[in-house]
Protein backbone atom coordinates (compact mmCIF):
# COMPACT_ATOMS: atom_id res chain seq x y z
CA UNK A 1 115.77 98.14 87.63
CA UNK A 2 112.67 98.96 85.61
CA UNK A 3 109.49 100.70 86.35
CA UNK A 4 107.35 97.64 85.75
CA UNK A 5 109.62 95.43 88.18
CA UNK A 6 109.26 97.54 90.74
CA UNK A 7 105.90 97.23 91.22
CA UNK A 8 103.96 94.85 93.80
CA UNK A 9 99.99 93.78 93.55
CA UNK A 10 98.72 93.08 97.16
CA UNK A 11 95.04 92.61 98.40
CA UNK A 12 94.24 93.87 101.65
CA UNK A 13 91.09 91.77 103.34
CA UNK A 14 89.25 92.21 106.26
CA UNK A 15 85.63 92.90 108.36
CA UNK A 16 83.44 95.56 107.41
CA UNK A 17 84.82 98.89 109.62
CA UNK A 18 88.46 97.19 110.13
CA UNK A 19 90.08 100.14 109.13
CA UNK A 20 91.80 99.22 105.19
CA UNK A 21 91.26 102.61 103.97
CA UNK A 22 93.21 104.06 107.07
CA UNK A 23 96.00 100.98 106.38
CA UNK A 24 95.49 101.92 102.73
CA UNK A 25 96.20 105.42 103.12
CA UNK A 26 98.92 105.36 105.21
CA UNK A 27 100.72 102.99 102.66
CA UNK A 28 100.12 105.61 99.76
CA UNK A 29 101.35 108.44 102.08
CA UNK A 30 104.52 106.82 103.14
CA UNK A 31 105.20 105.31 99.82
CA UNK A 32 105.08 108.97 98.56
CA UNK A 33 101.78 108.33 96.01
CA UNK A 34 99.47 110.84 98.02
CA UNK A 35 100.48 113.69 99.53
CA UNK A 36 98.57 113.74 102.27
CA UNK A 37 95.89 111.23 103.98
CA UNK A 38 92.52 111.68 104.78
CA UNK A 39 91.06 112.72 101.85
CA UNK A 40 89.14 109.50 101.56
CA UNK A 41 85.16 109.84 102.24
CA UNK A 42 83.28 107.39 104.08
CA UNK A 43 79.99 106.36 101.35
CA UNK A 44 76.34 105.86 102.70
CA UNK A 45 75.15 102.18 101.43
């Protein structure tokens, strides 16, 4: 199977403060893209 058809394009959608970086992260991490979570800052609007 190649590269390309391997690969899936999700959205994840919620509230402000729902926690989709924490989902996010722990997707990357246990997918084996990051190496480790947590490194994401929170940004000031």
């Amino acid at each position: 199977m190649s590269e390309i058809s391997k690969r899936r394009t999700f959205a994840i959608i919620s509230h402000p403060d729902a926690g989709k970086t924490t989902v996010t992260e722990k997707l990357l991490l246990y997918g084996g893209a990051i190496k480790t979570a947590g490194s994401v800052k929170a940004r000031k609007a």
